[in-house]
N, C-alpha and C. Protein backbone atom coordinates (compact mmCIF):
# COMPACT_ATOMS: atom_id res chain seq x y z
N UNK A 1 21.51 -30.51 3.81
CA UNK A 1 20.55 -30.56 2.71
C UNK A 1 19.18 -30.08 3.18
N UNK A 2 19.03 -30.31 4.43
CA UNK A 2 17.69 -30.02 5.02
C UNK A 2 17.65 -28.47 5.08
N UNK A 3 18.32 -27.97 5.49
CA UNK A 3 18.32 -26.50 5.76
C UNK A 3 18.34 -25.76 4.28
N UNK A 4 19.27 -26.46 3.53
CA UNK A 4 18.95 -25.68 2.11
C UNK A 4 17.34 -25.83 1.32
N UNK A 5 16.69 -26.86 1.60
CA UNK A 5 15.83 -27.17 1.14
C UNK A 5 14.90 -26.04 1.93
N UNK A 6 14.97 -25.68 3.54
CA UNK A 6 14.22 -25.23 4.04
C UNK A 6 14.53 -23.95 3.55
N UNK A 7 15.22 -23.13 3.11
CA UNK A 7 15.57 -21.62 2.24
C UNK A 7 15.23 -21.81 1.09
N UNK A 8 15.02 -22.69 -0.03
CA UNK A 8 14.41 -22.80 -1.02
C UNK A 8 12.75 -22.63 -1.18
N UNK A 9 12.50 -22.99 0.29
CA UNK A 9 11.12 -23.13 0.30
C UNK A 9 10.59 -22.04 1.02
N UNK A 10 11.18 -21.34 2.09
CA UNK A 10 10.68 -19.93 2.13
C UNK A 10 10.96 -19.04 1.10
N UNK A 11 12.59 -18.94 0.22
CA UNK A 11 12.48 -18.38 -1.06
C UNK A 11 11.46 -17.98 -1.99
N UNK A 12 10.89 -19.44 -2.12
CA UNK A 12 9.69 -19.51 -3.02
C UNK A 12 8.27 -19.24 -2.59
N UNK A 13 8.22 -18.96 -0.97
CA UNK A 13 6.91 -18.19 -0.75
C UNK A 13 7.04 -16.83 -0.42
N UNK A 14 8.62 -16.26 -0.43
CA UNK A 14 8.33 -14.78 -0.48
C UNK A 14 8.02 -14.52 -1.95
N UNK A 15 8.77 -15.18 -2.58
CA UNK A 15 8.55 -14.66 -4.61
C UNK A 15 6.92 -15.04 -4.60
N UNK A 16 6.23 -15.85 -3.84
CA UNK A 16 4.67 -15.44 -4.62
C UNK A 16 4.01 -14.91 -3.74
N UNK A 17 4.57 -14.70 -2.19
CA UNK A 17 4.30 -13.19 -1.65
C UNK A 17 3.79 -11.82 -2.54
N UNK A 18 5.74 -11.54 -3.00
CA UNK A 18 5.36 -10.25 -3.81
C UNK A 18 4.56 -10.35 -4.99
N UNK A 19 4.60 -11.43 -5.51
CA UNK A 19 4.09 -11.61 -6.78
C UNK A 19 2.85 -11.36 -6.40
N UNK A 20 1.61 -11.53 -5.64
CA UNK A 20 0.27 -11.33 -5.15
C UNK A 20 0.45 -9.70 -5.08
N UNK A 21 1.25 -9.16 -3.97
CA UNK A 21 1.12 -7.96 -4.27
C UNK A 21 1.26 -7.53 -4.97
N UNK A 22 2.28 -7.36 -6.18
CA UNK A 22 2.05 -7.00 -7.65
C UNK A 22 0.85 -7.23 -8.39
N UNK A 23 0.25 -8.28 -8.14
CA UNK A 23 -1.15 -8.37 -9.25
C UNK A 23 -1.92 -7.69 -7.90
N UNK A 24 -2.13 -7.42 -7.44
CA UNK A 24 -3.34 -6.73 -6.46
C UNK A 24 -3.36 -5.52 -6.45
N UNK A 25 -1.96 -4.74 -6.98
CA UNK A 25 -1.89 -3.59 -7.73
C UNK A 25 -1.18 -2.76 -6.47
N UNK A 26 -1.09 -3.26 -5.50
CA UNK A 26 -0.54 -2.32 -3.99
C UNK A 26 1.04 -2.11 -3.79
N UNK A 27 1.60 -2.59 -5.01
CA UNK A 27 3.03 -2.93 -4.64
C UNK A 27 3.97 -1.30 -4.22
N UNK A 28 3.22 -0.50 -4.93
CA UNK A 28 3.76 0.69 -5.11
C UNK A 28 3.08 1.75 -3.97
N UNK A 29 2.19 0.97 -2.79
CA UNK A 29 1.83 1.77 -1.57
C UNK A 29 2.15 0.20 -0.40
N UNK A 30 2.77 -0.43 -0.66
CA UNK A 30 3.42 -1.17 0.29
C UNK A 30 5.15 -1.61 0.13
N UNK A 31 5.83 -1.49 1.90
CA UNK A 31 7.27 -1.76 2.59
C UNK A 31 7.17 -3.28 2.83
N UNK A 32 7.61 -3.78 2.33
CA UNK A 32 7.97 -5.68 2.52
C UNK A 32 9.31 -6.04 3.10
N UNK A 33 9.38 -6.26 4.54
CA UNK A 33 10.55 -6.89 5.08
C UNK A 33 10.81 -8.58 5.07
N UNK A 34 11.71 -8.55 5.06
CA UNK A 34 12.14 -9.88 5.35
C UNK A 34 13.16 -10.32 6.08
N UNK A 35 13.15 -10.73 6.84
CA UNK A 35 14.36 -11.35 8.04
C UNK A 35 13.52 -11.86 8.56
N UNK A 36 14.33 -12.33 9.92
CA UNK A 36 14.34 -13.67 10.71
C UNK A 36 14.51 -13.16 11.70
N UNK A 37 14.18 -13.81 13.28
CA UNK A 37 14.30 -13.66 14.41
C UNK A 37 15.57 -14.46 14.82
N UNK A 38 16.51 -14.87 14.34
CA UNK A 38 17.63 -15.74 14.28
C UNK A 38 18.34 -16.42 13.40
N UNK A 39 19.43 -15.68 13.83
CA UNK A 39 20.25 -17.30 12.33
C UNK A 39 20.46 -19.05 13.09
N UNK A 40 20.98 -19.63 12.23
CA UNK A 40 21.51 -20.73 12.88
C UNK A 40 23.12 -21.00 12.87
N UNK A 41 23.75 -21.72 13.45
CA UNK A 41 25.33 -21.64 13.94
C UNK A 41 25.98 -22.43 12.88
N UNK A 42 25.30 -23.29 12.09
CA UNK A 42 25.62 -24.09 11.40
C UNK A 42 26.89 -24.71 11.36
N UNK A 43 27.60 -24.71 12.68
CA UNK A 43 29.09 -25.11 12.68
C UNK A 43 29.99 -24.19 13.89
N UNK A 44 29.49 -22.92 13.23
CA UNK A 44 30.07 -21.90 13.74
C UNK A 44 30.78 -22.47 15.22
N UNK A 45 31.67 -22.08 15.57
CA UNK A 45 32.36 -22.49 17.00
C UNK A 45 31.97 -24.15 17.25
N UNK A 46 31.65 -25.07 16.85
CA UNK A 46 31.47 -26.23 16.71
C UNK A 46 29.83 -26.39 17.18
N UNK A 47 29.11 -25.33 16.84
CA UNK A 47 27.70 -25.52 17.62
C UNK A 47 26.90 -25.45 16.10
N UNK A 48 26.00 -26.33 16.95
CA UNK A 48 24.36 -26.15 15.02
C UNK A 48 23.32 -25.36 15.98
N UNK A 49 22.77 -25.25 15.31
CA UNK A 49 21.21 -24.57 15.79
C UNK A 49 21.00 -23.60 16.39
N UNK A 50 20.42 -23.17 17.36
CA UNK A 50 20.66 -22.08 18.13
C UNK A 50 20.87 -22.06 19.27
N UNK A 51 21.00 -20.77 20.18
CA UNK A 51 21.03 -21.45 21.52
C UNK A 51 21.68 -19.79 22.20
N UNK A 52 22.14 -19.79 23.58
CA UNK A 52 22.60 -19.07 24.22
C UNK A 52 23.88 -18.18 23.96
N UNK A 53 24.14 -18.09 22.49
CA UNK A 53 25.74 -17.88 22.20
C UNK A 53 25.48 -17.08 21.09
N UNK A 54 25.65 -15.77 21.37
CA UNK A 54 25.18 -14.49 20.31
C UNK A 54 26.16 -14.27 19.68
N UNK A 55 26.85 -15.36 19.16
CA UNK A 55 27.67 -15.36 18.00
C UNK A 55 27.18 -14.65 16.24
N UNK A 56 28.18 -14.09 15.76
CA UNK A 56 27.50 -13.47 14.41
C UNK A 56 26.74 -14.38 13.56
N UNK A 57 26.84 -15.59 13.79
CA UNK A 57 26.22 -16.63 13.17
C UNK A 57 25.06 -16.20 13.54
N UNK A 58 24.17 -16.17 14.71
CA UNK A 58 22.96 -16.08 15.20
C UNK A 58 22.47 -14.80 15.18
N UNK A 59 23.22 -13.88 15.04
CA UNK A 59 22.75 -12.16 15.40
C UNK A 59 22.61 -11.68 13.88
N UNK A 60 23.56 -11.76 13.03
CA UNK A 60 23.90 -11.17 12.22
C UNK A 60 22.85 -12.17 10.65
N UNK A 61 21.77 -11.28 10.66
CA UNK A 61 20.57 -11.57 9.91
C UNK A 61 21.11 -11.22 8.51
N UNK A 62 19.88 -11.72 7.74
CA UNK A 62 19.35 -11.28 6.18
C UNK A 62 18.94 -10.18 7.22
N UNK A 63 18.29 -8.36 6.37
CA UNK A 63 16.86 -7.78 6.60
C UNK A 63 17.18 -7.21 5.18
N UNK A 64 16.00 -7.11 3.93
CA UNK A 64 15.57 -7.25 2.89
C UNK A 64 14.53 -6.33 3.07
N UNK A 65 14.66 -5.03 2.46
CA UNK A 65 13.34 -4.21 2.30
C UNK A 65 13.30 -4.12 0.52
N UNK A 66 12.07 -4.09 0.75
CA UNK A 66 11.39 -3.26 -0.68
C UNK A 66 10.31 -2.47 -0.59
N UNK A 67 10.16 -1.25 -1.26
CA UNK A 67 8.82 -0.68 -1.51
C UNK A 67 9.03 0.74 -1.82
N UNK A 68 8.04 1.79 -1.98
CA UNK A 68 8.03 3.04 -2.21
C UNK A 68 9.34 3.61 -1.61
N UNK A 69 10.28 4.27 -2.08
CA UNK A 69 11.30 4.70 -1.35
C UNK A 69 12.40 4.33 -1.09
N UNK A 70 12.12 3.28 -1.44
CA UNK A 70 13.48 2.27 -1.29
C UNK A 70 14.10 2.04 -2.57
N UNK A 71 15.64 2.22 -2.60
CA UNK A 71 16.70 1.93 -3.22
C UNK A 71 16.98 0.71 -3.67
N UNK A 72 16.99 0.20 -4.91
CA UNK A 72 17.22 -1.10 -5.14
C UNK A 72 18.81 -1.35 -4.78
N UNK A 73 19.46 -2.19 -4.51
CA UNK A 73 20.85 -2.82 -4.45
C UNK A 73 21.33 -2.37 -3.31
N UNK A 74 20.57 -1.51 -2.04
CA UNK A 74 21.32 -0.26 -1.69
C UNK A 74 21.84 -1.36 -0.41
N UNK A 75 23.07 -1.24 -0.24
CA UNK A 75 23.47 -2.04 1.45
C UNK A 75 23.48 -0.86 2.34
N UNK A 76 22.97 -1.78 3.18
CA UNK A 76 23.44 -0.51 4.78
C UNK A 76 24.29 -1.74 5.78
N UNK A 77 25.51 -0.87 5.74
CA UNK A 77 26.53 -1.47 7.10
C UNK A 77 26.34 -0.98 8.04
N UNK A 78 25.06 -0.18 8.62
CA UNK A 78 24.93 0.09 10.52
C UNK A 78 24.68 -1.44 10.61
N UNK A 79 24.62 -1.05 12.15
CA UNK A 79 24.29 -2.59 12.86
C UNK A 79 22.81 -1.76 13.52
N UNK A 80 21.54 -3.24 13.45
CA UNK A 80 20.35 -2.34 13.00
C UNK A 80 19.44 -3.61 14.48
N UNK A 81 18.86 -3.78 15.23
CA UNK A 81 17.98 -4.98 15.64
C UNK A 81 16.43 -5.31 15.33
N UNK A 82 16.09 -6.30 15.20
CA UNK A 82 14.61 -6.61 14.97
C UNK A 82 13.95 -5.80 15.93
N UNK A 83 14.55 -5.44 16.94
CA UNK A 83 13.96 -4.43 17.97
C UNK A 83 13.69 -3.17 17.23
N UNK A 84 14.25 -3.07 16.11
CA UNK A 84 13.77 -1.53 15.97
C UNK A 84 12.89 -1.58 14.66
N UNK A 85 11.92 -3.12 14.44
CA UNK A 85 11.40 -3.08 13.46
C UNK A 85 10.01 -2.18 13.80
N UNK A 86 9.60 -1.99 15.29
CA UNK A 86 8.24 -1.34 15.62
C UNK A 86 8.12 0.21 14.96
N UNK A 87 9.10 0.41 15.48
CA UNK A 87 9.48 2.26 15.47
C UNK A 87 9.42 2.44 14.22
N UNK A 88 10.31 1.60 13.14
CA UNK A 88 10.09 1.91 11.74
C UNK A 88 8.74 1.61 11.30
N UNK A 89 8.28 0.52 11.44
CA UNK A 89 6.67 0.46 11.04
C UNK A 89 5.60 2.11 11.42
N UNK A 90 6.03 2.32 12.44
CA UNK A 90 5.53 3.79 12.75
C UNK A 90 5.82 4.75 12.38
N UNK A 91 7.19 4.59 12.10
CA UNK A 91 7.29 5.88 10.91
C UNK A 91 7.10 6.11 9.89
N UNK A 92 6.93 4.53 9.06
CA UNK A 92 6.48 4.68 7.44
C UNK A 92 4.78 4.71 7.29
N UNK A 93 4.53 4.48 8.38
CA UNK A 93 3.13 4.69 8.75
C UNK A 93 2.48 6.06 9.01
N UNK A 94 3.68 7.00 9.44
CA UNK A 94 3.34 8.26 9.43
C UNK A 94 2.53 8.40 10.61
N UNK A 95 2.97 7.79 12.16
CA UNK A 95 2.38 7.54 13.44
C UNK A 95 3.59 8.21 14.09
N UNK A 96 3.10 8.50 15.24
CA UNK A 96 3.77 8.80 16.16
C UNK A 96 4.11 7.69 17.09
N UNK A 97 5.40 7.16 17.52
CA UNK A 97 5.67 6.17 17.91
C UNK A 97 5.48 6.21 19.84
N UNK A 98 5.34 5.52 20.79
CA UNK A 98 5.15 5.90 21.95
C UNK A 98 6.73 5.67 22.63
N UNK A 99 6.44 6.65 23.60
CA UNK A 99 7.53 7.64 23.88
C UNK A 99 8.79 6.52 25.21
N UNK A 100 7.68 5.00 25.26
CA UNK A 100 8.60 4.47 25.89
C UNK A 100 8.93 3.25 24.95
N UNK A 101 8.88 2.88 23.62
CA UNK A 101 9.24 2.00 23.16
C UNK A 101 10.82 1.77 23.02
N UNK A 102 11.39 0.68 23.02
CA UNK A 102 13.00 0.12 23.13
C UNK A 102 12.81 0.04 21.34
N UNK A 103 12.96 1.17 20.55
CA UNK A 103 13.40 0.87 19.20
C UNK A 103 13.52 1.77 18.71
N UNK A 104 14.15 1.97 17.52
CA UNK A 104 14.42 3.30 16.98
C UNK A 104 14.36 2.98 15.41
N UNK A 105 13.57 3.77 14.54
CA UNK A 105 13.41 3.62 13.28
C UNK A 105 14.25 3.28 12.53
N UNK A 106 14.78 2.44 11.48
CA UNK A 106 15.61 2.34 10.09
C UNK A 106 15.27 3.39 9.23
N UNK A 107 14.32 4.04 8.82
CA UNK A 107 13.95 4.48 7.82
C UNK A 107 14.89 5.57 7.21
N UNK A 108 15.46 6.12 7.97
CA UNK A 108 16.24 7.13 7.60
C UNK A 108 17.39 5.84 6.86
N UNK A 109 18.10 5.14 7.29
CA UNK A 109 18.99 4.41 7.02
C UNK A 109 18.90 3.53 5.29
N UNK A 110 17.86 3.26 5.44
CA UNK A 110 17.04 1.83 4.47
C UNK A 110 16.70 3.12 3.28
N UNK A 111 16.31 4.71 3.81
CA UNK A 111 15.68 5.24 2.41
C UNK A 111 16.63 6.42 2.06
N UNK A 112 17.48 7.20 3.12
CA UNK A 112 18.11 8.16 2.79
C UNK A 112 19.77 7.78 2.96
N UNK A 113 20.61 9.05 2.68
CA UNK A 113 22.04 8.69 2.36
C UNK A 113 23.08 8.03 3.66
N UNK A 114 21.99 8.43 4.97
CA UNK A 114 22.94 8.15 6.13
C UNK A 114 22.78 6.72 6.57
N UNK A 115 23.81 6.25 6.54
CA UNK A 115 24.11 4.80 7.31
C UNK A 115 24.84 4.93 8.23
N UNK A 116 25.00 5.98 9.13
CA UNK A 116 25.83 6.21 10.44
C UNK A 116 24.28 5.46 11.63
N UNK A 117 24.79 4.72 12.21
CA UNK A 117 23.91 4.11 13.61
C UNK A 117 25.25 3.49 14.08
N UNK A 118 24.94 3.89 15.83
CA UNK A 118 26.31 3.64 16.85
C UNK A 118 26.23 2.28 16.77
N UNK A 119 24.75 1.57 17.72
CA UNK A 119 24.81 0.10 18.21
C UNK A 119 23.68 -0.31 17.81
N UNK A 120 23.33 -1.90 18.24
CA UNK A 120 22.07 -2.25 17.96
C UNK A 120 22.40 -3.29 19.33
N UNK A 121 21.64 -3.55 19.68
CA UNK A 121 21.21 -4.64 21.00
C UNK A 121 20.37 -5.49 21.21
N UNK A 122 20.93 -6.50 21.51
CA UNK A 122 20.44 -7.62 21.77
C UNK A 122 19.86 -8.45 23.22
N UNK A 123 19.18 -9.58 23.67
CA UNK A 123 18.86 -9.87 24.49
C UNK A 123 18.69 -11.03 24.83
N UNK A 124 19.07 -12.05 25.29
CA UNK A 124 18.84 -13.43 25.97
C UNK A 124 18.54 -13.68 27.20
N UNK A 125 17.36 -14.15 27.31
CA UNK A 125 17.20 -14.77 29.11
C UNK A 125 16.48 -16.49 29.27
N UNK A 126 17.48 -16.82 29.67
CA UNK A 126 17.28 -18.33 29.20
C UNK A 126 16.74 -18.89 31.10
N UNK A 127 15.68 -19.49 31.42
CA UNK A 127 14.80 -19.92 32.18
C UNK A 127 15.68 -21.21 32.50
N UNK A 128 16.01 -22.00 33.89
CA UNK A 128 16.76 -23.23 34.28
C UNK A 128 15.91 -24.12 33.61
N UNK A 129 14.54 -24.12 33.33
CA UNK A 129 14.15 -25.08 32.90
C UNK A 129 14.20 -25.53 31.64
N UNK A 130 15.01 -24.47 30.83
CA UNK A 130 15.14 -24.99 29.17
C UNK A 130 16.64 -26.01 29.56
N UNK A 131 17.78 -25.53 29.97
CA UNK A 131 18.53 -26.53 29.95
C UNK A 131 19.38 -26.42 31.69
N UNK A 132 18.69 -26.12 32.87
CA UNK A 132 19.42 -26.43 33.91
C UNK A 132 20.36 -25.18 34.33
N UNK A 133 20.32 -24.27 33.52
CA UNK A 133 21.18 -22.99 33.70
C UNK A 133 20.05 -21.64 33.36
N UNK A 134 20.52 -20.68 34.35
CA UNK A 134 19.72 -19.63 34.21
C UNK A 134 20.62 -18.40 33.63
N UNK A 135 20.34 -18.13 32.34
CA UNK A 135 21.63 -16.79 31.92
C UNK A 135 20.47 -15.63 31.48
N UNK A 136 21.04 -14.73 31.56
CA UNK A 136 20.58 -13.56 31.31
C UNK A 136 21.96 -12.26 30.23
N UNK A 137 22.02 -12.70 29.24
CA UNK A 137 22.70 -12.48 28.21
C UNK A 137 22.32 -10.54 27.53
N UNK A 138 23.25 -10.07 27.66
CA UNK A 138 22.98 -8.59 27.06
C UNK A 138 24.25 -8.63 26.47
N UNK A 139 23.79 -7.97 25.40
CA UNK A 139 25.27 -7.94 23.42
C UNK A 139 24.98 -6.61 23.37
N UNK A 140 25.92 -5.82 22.87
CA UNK A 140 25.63 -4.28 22.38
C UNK A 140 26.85 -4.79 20.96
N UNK A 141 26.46 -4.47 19.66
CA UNK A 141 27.15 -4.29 18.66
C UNK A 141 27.42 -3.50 17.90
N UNK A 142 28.46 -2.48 17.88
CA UNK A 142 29.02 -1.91 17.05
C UNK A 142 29.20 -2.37 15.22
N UNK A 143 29.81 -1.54 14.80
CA UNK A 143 30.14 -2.09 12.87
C UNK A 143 31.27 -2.69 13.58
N UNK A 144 31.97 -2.56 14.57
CA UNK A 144 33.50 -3.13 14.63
C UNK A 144 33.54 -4.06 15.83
N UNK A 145 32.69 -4.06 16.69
CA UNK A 145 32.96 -4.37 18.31
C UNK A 145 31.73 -5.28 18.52
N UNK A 146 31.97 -6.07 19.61
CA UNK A 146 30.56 -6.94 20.01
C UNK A 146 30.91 -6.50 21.23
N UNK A 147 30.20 -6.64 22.07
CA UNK A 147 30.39 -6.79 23.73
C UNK A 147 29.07 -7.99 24.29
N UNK A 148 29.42 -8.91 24.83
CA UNK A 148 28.38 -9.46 25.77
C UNK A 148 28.07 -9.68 26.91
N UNK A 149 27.51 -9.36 27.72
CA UNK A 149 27.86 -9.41 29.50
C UNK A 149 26.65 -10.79 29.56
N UNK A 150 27.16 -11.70 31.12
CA UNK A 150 26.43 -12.48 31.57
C UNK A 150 25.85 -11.75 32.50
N UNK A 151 24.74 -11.24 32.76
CA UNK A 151 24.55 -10.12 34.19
C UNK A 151 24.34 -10.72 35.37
N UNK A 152 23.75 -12.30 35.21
CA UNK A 152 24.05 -13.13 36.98
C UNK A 152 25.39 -13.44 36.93
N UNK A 153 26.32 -13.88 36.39
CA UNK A 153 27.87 -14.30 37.05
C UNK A 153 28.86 -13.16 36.59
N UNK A 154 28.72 -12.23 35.48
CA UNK A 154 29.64 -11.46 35.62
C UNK A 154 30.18 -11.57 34.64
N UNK A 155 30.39 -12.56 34.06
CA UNK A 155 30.96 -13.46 32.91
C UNK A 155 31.02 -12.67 31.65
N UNK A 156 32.07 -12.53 30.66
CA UNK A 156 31.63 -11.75 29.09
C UNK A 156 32.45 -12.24 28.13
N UNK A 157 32.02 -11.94 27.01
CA UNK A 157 32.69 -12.27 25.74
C UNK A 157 33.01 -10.53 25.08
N UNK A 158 33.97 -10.56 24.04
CA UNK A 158 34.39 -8.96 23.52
C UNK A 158 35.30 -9.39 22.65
N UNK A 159 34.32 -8.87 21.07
CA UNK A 159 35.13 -9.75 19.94
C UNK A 159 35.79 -7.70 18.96
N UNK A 160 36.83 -7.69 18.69
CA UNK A 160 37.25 -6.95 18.14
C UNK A 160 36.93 -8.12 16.44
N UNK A 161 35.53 -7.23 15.89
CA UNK A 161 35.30 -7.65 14.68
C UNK A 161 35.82 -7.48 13.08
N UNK A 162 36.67 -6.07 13.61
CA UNK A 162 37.44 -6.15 12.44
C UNK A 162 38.77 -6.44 11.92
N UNK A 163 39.42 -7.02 13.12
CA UNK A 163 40.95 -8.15 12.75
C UNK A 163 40.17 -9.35 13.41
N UNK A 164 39.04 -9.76 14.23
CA UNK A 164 38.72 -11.02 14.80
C UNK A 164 37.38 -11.42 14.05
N UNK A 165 36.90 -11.14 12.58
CA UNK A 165 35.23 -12.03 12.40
C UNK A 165 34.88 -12.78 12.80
N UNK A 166 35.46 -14.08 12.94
CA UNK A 166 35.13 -15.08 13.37
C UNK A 166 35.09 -15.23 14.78
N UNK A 167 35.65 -14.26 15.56
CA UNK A 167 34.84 -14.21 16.81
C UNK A 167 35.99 -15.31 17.86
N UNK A 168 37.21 -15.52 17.49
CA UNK A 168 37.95 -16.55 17.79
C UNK A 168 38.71 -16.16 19.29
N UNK A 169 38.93 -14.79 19.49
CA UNK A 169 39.81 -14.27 20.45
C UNK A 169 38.94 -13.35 21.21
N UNK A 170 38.95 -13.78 22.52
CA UNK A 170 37.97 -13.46 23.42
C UNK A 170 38.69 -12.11 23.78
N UNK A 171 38.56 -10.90 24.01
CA UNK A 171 39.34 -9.59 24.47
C UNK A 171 38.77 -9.39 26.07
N UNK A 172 37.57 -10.20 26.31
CA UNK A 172 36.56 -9.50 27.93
C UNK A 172 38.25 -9.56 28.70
């Protein structure tokens, strides 16, 4: 109940978000994202909250655009990361993005016909002092494939996502 309540209530401050921008008259020279830096597990594999386990529960976001250019209803099935929210800000910005940033624009994806993107990637590095273990977690995700490597023990997970969603049968 808590968590629904807590989506009701960001719900209702993106709707008077846009609603401000609509009366301020800018709606039609401003891009409005919305996502999250994480989901929660809510069950998922018997875990709540978040944590070290880049399960689709946790990776696999809302991202919600609107604005000039953008397609109402339009889905995109690439697999896309908050990492590449910089690069797009720079391109709808009409900037030149710098030449060592880790991101690569949506815009082509979010405004034109192509939804072809290979991977999107992810990153965890969890410090002994959050819980006594030091991991260093790298995910590369495909539309079909996850891969996760532990890079200190060696360790991985490898979910074939389109007979396995739920992530149940380990393939590493």
């Amino acid at each position: 109940a808590n968590y629904y309540g807590e989506l009701s209530f960001i719900d209702q401050g993106g709707g008077r978000i846009l609603q401000k921008i609509e009366e301020s008259g800018k709606a039609e020279n401003t891009i409005v994202i919305f996502t999250s830096d994480h989901g929660d597990l809510l069950g998922d594999h018997g875990l709540y909250l978040k944590g070290p386990t880049p399960y689709e529960g946790l990776l696999r976001l809302g991202f919600i655009v609107q604005g000039p250019g953008i397609h109402k209803n339009k889905v995109v099935d690439a697999p896309i990361s908050t990492l590449d929210l910089a690069a797009s800000f720079y391109d709808w910005a009409g900037i030149t993005s710098p030449t060592d940033i880790q991101s690569a624009s949506t815009r082509d994806l979010i405004e034109g016909d192509n939804d072809s993107r290979d991977v999107a990637y992810s990153e965890w590095n969890q410090q002994p002092s959050r819980t006594g273990v030091e991991l260093n977690l790298r995910t590369v995700r495909t539309k079909t494939a996850k891969l996760t490597l532990e890079m200190i023990s060696g360790a991985g997970e490898m979910y074939d996502l389109a007979d396995d969603p739920d992530e149940m049968v380990n393939r590493f």
